[in-house]
PDB file of N, CA and C in Angstrom:
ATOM      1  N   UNK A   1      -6.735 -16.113   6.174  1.00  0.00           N
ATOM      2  CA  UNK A   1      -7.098 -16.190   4.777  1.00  0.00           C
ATOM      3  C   UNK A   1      -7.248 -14.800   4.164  1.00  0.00           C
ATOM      4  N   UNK A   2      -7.958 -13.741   4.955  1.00  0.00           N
ATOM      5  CA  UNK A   2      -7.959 -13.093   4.073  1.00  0.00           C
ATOM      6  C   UNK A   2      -6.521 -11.968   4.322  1.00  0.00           C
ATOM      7  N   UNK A   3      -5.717 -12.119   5.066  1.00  0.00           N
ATOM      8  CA  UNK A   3      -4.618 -11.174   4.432  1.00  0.00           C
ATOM      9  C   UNK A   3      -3.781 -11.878   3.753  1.00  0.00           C
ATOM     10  N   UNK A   4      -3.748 -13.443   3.270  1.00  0.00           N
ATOM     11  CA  UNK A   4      -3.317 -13.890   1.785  1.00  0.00           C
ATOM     12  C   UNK A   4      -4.349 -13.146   0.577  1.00  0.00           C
ATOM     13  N   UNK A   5      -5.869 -12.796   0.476  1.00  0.00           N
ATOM     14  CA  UNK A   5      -5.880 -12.084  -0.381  1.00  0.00           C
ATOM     15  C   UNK A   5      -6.054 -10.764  -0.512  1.00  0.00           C
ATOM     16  N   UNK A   6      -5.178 -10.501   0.803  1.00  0.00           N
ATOM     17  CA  UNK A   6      -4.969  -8.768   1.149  1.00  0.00           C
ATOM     18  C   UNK A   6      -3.552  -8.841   0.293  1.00  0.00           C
ATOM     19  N   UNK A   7      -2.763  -9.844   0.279  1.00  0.00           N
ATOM     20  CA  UNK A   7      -1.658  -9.165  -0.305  1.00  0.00           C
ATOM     21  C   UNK A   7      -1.420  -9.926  -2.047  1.00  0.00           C
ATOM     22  N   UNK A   8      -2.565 -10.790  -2.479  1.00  0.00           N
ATOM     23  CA  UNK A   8      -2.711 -10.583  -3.632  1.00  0.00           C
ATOM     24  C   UNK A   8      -3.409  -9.727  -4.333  1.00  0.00           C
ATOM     25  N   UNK A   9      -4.310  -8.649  -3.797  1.00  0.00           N
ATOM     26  CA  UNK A   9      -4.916  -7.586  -4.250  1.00  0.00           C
ATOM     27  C   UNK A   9      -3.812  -6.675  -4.336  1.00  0.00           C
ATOM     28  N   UNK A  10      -2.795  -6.732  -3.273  1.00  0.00           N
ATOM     29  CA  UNK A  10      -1.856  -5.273  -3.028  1.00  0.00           C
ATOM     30  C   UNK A  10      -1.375  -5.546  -4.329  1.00  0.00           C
ATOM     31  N   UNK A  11      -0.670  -6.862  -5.119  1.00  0.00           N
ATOM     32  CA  UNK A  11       0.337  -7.857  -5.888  1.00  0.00           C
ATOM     33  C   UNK A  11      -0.610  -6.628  -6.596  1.00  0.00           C
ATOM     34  N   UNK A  12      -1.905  -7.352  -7.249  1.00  0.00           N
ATOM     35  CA  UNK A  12      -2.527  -7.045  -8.229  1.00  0.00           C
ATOM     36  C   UNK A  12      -2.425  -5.512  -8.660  1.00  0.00           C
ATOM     37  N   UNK A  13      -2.655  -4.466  -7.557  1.00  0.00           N
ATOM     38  CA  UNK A  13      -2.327  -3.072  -7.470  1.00  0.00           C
ATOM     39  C   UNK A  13      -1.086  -2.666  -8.010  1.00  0.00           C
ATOM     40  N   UNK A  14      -0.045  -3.189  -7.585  1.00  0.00           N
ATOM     41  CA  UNK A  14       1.379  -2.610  -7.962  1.00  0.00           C
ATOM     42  C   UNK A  14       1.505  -3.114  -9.513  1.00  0.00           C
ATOM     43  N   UNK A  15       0.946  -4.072  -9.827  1.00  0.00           N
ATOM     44  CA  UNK A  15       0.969  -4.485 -10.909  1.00  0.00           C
ATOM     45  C   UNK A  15       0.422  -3.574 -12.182  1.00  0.00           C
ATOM     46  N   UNK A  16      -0.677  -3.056 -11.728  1.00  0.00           N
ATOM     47  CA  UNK A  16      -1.638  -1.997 -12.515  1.00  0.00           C
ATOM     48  C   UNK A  16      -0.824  -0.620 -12.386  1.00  0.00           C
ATOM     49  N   UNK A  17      -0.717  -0.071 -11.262  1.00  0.00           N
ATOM     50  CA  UNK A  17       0.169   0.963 -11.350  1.00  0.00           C
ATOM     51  C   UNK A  17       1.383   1.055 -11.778  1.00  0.00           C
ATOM     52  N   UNK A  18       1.844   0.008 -11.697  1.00  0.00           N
ATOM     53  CA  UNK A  18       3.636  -0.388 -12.796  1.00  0.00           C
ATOM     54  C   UNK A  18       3.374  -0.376 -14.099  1.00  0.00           C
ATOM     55  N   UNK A  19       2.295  -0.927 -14.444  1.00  0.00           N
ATOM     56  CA  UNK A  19       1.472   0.005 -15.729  1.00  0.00           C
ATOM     57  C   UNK A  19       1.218   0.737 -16.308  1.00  0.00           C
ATOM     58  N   UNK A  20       0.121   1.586 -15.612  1.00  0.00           N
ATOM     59  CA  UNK A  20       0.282   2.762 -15.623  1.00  0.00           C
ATOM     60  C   UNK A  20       1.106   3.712 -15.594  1.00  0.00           C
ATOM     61  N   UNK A  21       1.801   4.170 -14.978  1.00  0.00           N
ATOM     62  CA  UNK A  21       3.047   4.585 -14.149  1.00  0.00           C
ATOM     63  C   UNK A  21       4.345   4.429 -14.910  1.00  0.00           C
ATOM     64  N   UNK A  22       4.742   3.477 -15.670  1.00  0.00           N
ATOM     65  CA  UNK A  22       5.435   3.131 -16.110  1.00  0.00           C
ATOM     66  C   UNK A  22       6.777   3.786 -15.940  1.00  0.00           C
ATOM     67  N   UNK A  23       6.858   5.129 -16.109  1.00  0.00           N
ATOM     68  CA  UNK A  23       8.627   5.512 -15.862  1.00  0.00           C
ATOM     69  C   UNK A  23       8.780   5.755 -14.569  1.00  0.00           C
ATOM     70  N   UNK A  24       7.786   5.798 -13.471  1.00  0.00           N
ATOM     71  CA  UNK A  24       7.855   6.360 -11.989  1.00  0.00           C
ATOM     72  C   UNK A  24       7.137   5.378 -11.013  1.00  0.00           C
ATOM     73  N   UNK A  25       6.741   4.341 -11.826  1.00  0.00           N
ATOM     74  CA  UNK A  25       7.025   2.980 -10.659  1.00  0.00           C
ATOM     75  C   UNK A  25       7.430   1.685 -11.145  1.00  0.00           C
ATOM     76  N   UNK A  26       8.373   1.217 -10.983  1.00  0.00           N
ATOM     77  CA  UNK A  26       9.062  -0.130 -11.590  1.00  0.00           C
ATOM     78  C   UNK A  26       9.110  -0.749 -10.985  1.00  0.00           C
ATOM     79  N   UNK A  27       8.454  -2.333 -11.420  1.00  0.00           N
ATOM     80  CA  UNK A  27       7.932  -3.359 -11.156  1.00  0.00           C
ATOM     81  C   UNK A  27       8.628  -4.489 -12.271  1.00  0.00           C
ATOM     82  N   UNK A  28       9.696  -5.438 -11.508  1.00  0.00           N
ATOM     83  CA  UNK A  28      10.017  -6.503 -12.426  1.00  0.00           C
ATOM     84  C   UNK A  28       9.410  -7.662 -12.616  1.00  0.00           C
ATOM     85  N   UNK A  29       8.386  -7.925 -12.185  1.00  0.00           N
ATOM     86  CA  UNK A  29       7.079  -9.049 -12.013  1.00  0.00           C
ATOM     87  C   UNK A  29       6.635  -8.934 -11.388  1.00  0.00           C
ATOM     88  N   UNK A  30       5.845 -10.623 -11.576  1.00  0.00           N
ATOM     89  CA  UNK A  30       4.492 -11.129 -10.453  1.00  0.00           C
ATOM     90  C   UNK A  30       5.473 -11.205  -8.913  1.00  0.00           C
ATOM     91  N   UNK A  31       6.469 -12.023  -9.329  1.00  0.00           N
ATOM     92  CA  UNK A  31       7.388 -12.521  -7.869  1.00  0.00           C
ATOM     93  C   UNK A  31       7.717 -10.914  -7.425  1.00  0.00           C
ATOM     94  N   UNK A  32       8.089 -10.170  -8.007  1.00  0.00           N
ATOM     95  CA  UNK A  32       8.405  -9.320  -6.686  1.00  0.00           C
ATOM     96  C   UNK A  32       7.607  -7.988  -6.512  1.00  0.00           C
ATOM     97  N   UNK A  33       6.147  -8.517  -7.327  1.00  0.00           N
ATOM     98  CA  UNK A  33       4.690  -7.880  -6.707  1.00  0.00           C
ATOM     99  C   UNK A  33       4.304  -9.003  -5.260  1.00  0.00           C
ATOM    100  N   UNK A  34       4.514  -9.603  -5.513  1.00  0.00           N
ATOM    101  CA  UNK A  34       4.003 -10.479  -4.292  1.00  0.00           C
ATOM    102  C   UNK A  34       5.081 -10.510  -3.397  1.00  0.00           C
ATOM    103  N   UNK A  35       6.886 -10.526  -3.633  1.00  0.00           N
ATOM    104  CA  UNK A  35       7.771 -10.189  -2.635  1.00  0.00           C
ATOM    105  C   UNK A  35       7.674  -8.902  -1.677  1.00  0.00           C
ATOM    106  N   UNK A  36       7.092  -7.920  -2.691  1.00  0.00           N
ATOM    107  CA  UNK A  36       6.615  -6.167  -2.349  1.00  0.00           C
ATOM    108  C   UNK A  36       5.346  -6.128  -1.415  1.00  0.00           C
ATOM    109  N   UNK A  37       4.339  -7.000  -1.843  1.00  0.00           N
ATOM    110  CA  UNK A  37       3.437  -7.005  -0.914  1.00  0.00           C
ATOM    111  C   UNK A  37       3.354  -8.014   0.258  1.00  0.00           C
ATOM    112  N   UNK A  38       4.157  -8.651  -0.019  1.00  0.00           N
ATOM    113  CA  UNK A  38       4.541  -9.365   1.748  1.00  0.00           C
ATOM    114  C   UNK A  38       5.002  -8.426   2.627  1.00  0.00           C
ATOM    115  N   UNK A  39       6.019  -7.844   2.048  1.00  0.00           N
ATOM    116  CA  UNK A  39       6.803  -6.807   2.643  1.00  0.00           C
ATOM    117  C   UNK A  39       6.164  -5.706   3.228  1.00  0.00           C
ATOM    118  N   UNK A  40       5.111  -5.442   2.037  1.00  0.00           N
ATOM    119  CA  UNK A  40       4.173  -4.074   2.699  1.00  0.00           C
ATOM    120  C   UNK A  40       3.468  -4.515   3.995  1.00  0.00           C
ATOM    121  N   UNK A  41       2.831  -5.625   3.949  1.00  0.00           N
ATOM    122  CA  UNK A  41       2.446  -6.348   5.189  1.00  0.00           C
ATOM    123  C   UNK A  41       2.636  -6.286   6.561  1.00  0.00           C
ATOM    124  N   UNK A  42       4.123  -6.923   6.580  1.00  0.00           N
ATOM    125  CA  UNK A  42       4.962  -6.994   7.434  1.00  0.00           C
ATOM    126  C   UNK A  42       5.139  -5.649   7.668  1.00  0.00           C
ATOM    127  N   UNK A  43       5.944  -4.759   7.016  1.00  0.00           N
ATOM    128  CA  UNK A  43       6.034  -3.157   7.566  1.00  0.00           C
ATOM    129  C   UNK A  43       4.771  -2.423   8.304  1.00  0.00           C
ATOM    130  N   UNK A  44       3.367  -3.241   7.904  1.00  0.00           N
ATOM    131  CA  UNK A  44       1.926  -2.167   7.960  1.00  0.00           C
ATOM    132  C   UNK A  44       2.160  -3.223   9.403  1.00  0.00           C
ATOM    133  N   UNK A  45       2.135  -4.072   9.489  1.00  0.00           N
ATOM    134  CA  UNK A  45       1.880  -4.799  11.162  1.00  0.00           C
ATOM    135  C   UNK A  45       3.032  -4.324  11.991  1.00  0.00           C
ATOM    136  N   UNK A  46       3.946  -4.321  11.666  1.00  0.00           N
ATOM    137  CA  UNK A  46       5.262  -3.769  12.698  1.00  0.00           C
ATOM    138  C   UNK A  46       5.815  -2.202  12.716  1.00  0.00           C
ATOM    139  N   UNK A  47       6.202  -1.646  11.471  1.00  0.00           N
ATOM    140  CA  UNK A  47       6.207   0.394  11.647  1.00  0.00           C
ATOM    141  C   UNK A  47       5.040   1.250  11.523  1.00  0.00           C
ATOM    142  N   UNK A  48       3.551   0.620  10.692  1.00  0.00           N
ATOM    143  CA  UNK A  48       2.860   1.521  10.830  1.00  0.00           C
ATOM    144  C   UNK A  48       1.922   1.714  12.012  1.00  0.00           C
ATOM    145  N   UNK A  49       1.990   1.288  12.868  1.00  0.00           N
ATOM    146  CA  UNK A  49       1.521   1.718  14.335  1.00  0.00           C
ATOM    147  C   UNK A  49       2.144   2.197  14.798  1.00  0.00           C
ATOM    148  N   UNK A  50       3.559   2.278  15.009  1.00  0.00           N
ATOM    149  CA  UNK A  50       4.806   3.633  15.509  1.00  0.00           C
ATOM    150  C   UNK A  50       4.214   4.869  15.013  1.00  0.00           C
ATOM    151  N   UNK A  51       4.565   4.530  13.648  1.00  0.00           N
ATOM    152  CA  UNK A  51       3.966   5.801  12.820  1.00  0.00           C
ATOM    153  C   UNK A  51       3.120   6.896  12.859  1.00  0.00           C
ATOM    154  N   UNK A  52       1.801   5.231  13.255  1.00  0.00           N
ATOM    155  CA  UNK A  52       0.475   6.624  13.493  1.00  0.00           C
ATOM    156  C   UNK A  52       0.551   6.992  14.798  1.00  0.00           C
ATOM    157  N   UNK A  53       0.884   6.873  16.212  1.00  0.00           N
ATOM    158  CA  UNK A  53       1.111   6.795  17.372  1.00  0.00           C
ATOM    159  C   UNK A  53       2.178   8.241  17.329  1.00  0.00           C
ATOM    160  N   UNK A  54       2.954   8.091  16.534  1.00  0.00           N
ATOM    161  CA  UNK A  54       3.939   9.423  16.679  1.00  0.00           C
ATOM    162  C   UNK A  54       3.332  10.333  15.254  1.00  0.00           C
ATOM    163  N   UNK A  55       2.259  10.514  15.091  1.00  0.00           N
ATOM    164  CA  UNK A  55       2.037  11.288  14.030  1.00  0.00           C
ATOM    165  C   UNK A  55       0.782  11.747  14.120  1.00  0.00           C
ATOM    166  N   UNK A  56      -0.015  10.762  15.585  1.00  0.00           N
ATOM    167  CA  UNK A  56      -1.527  11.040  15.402  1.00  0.00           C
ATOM    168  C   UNK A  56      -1.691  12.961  16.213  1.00  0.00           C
ATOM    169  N   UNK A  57      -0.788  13.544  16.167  1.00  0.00           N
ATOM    170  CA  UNK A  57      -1.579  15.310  16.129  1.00  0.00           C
ATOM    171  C   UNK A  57      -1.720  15.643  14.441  1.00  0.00           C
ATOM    172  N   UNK A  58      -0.883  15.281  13.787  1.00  0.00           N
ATOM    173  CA  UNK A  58      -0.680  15.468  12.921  1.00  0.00           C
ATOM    174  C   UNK A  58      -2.187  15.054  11.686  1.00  0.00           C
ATOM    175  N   UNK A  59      -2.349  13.698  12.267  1.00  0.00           N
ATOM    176  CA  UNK A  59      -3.613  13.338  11.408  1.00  0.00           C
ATOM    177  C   UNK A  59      -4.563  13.786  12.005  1.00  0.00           C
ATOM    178  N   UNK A  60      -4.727  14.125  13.693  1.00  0.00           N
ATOM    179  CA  UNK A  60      -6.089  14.460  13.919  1.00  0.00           C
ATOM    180  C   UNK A  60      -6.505  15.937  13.722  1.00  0.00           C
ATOM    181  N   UNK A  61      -5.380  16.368  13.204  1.00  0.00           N
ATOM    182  CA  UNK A  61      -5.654  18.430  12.613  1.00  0.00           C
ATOM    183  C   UNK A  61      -5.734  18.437  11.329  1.00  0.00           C
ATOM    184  N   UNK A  62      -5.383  16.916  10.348  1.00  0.00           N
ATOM    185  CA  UNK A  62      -5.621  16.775   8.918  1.00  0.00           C
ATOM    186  C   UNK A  62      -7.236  16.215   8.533  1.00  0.00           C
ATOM    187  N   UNK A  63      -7.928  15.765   9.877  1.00  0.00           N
ATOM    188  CA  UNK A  63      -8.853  14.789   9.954  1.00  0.00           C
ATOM    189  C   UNK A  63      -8.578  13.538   9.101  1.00  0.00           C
ATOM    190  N   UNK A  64      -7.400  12.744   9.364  1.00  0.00           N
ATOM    191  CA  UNK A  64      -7.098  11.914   8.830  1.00  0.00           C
ATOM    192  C   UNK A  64      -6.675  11.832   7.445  1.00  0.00           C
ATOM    193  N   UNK A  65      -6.050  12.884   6.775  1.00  0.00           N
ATOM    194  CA  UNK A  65      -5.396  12.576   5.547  1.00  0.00           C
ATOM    195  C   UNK A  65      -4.382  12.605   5.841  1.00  0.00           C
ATOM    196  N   UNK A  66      -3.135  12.593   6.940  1.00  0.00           N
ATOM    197  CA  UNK A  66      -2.114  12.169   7.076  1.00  0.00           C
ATOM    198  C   UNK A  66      -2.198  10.752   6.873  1.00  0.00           C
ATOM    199  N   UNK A  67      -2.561   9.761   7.288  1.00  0.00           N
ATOM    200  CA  UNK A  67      -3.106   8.495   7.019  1.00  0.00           C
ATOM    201  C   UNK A  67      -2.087   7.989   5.442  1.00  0.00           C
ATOM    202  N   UNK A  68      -2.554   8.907   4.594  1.00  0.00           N
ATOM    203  CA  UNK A  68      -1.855   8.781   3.222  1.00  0.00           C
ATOM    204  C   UNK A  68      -0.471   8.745   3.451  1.00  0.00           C
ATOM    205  N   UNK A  69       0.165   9.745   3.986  1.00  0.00           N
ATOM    206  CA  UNK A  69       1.084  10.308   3.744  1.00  0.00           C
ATOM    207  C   UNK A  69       1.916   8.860   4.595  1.00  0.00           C
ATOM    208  N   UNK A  70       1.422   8.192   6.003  1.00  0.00           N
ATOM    209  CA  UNK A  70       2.127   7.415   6.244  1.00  0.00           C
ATOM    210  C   UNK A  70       2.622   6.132   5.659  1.00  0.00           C
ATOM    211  N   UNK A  71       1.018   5.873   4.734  1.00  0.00           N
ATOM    212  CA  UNK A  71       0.756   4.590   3.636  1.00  0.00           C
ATOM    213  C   UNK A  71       2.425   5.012   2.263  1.00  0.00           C
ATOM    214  N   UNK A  72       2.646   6.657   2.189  1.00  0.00           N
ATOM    215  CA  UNK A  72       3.646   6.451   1.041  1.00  0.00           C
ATOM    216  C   UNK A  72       4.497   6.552   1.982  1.00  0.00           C
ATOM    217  N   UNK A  73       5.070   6.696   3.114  1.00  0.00           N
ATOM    218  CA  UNK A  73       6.085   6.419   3.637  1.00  0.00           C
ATOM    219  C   UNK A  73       6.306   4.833   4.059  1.00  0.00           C
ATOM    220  N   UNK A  74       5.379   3.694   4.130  1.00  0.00           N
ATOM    221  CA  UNK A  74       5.590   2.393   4.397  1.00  0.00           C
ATOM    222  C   UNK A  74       6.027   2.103   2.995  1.00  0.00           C
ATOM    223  N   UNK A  75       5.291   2.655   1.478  1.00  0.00           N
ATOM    224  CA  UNK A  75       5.611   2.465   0.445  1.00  0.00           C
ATOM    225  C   UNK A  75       7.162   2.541  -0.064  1.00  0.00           C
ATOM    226  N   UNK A  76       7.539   3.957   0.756  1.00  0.00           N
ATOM    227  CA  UNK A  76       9.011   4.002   0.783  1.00  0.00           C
ATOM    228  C   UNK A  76       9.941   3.054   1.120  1.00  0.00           C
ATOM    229  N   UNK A  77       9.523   2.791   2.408  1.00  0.00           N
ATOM    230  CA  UNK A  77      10.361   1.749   3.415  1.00  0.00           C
ATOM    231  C   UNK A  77      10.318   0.296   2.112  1.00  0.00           C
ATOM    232  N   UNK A  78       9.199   0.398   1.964  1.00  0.00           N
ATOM    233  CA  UNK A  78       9.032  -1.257   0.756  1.00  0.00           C
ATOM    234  C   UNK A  78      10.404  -1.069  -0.274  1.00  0.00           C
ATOM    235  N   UNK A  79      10.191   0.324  -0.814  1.00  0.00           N
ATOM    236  CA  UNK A  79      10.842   0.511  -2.269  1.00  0.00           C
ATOM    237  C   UNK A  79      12.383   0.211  -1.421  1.00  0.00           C
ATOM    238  N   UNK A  80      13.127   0.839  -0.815  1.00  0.00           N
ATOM    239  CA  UNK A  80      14.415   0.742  -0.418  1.00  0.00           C
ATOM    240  C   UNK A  80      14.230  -0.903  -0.074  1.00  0.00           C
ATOM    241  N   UNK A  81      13.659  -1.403   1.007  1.00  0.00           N
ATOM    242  CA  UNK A  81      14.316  -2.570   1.441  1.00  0.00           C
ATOM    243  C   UNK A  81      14.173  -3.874   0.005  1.00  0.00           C
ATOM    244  N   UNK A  82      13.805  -3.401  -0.888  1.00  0.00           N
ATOM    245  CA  UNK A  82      13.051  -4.019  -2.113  1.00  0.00           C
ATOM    246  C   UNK A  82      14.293  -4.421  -3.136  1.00  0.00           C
ATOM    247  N   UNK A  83      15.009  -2.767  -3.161  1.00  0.00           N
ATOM    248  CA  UNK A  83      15.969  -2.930  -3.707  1.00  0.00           C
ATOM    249  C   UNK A  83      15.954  -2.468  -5.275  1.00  0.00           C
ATOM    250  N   UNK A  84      16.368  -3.170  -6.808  1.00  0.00           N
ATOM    251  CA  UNK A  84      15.862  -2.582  -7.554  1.00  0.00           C
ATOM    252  C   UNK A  84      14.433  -3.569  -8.449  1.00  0.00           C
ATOM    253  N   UNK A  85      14.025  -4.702  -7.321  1.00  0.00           N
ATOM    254  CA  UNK A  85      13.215  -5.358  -8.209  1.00  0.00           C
ATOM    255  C   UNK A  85      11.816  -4.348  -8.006  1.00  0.00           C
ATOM    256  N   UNK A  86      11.702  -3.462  -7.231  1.00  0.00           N
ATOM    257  CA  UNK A  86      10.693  -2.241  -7.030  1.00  0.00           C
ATOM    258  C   UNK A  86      11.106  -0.705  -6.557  1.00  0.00           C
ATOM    259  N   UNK A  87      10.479  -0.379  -7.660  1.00  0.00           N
ATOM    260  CA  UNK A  87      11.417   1.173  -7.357  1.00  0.00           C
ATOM    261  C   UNK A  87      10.371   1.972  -7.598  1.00  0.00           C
ATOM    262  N   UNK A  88      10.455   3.182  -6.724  1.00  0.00           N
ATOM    263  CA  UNK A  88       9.424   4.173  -6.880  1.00  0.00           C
ATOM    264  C   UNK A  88      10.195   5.271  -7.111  1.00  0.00           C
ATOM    265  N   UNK A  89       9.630   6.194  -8.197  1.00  0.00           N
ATOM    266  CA  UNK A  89      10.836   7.636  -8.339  1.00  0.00           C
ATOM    267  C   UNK A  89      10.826   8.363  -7.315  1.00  0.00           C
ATOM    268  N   UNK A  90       9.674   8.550  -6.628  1.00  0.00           N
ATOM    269  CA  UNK A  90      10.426  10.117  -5.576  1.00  0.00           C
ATOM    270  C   UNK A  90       8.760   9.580  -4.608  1.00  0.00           C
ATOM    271  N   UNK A  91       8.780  10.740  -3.739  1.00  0.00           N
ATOM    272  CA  UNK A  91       7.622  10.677  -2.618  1.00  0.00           C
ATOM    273  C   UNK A  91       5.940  10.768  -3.164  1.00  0.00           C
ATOM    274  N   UNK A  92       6.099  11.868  -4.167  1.00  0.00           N
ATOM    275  CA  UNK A  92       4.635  12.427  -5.013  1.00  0.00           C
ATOM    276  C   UNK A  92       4.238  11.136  -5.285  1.00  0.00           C
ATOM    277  N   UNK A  93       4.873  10.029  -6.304  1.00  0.00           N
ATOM    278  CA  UNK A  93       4.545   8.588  -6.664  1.00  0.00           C
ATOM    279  C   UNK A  93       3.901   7.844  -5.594  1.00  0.00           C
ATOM    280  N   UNK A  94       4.950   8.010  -5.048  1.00  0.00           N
ATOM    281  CA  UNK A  94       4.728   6.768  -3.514  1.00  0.00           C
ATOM    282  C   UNK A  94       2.932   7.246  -2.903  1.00  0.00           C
ATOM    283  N   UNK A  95       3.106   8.602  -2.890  1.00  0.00           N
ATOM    284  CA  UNK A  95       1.692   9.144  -2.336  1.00  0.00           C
ATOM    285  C   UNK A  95       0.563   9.012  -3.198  1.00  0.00           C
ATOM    286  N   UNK A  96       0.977   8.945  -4.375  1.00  0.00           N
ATOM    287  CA  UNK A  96      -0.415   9.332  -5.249  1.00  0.00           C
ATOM    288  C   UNK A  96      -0.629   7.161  -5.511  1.00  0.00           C
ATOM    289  N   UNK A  97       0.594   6.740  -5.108  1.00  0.00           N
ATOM    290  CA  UNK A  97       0.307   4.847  -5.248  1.00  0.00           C
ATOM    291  C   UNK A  97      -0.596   4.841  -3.730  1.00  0.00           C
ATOM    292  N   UNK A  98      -0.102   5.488  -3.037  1.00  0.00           N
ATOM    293  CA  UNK A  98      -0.913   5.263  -1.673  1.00  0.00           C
ATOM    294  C   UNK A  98      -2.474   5.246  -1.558  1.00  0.00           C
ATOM    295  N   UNK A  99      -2.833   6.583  -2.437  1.00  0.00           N
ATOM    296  CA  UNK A  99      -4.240   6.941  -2.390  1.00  0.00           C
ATOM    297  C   UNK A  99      -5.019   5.924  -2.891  1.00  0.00           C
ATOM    298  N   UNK A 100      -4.194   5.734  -4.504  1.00  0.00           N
ATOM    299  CA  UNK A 100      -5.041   4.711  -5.659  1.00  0.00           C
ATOM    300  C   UNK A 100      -5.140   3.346  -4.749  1.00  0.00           C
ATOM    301  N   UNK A 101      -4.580   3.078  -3.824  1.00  0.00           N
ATOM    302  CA  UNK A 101      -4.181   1.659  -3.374  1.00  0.00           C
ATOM    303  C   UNK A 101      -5.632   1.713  -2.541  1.00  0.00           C
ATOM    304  N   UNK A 102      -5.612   3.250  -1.230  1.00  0.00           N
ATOM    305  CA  UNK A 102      -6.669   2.635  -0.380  1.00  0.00           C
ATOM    306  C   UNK A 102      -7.999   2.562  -1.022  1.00  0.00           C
ATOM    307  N   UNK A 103      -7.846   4.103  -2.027  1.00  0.00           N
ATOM    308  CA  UNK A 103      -9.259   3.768  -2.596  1.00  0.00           C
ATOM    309  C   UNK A 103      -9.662   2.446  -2.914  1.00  0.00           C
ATOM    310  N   UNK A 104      -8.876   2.111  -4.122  1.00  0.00           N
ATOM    311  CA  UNK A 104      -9.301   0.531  -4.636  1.00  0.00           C
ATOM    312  C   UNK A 104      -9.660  -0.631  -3.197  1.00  0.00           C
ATOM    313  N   UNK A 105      -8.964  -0.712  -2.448  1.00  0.00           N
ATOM    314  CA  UNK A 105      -8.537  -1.760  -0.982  1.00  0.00           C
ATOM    315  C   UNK A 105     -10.369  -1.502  -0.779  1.00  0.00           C
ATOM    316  N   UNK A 106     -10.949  -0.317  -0.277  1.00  0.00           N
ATOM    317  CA  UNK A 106     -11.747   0.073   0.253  1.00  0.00           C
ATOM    318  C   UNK A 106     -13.068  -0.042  -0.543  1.00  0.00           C
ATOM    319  N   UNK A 107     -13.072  -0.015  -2.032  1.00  0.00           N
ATOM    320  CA  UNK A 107     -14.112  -0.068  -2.391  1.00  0.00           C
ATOM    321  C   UNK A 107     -14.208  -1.859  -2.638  1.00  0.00           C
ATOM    322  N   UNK A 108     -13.511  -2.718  -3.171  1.00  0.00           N
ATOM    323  CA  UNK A 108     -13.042  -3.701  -2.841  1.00  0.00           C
ATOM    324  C   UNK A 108     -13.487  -4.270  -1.780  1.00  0.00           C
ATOM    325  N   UNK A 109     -13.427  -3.683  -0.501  1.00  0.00           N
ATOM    326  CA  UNK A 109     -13.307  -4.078   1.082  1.00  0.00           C
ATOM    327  C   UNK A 109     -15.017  -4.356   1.095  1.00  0.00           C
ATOM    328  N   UNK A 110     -15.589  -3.174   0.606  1.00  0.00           N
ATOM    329  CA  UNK A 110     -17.562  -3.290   0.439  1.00  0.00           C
ATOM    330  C   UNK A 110     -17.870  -3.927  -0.167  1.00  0.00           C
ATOM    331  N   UNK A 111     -17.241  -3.980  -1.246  1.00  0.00           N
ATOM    332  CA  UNK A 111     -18.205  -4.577  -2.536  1.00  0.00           C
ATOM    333  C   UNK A 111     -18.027  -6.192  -2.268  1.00  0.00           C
ATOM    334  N   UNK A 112     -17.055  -6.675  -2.920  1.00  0.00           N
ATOM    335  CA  UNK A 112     -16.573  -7.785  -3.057  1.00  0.00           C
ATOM    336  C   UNK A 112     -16.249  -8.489  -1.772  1.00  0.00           C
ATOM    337  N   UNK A 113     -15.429  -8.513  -0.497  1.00  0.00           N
ATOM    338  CA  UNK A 113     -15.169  -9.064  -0.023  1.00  0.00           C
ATOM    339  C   UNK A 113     -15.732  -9.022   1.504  1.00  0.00           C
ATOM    340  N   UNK A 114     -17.107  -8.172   1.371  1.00  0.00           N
ATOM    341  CA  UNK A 114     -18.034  -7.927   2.410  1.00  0.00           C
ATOM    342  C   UNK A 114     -18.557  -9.461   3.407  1.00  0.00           C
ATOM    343  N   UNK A 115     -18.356 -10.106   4.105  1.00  0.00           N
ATOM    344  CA  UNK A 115     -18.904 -10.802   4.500  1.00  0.00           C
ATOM    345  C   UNK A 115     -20.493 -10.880   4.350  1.00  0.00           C
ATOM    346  N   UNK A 116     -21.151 -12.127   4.081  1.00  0.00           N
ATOM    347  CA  UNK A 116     -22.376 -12.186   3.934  1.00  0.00           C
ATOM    348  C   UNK A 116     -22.786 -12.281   4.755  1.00  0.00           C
ATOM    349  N   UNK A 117     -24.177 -11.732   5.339  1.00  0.00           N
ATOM    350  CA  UNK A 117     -25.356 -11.736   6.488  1.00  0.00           C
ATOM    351  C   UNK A 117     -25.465 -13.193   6.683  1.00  0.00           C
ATOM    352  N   UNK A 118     -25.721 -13.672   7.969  1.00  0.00           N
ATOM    353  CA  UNK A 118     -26.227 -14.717   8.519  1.00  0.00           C
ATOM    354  C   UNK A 118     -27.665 -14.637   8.823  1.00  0.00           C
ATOM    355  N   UNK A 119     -28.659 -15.293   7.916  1.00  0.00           N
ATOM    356  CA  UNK A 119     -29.545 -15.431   8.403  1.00  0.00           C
ATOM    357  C   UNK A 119     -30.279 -16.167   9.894  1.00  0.00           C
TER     358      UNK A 119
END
């Protein structure tokens, strides 16, 4: 359940930043915010553990802000296999969608979708 509303939050994200963003991230809807974030999914469960595995000197001398840099490279992988219903202009985008994404994911992750204490 909740990575169905892991990847309607992502939906919701690309949606806001296709917004925002407007000439440097293109977004042709809801369907292929939610085609994009299946996709991101699938890529974060299957290449981004390669990723960090062949990159972790790299993040552990950044103290983990490589982390980003792999989040806009899965972003990449999304935009190409996506095609043109999602397009990102260049890497800076992809990275600076990466950041806005975990921040939001993360404050999100506390606030709202914190599991409640069992008394």
């Amino acid at each position: 359940m909740k990575w169905l509303v892991g990847i309607l939050i992502n939906a919701v994200l690309f949606i806001a930043i296709a917004g925002y963003f407007s000439e440097s991230f293109i977004l042709e809807g809801f369907a292929a915010a939610i085609g994009a974030s299946f996709l991101l999914s699938i890529i974060n469960i299957i290449v981004r553990p390669i990723l960090v595995i062949l990159t972790l000197p790299a993040t552990i001398l950044t103290l983990g802000l490589f982390l980003f840099v792999i989040n806009a490279i899965t972003l990449e992988i999304t935009d190409y296999l996506m095609g043109d219903a999602f397009e990102i202009a260049g890497f800076g985008m992809a990275l600076l969608a990466s950041i806005i994404m975990s921040i939001v994911t993360l404050v999100l992750d506390k606030t709202l979708l914190k599991p409640t204490a069992k008394n």
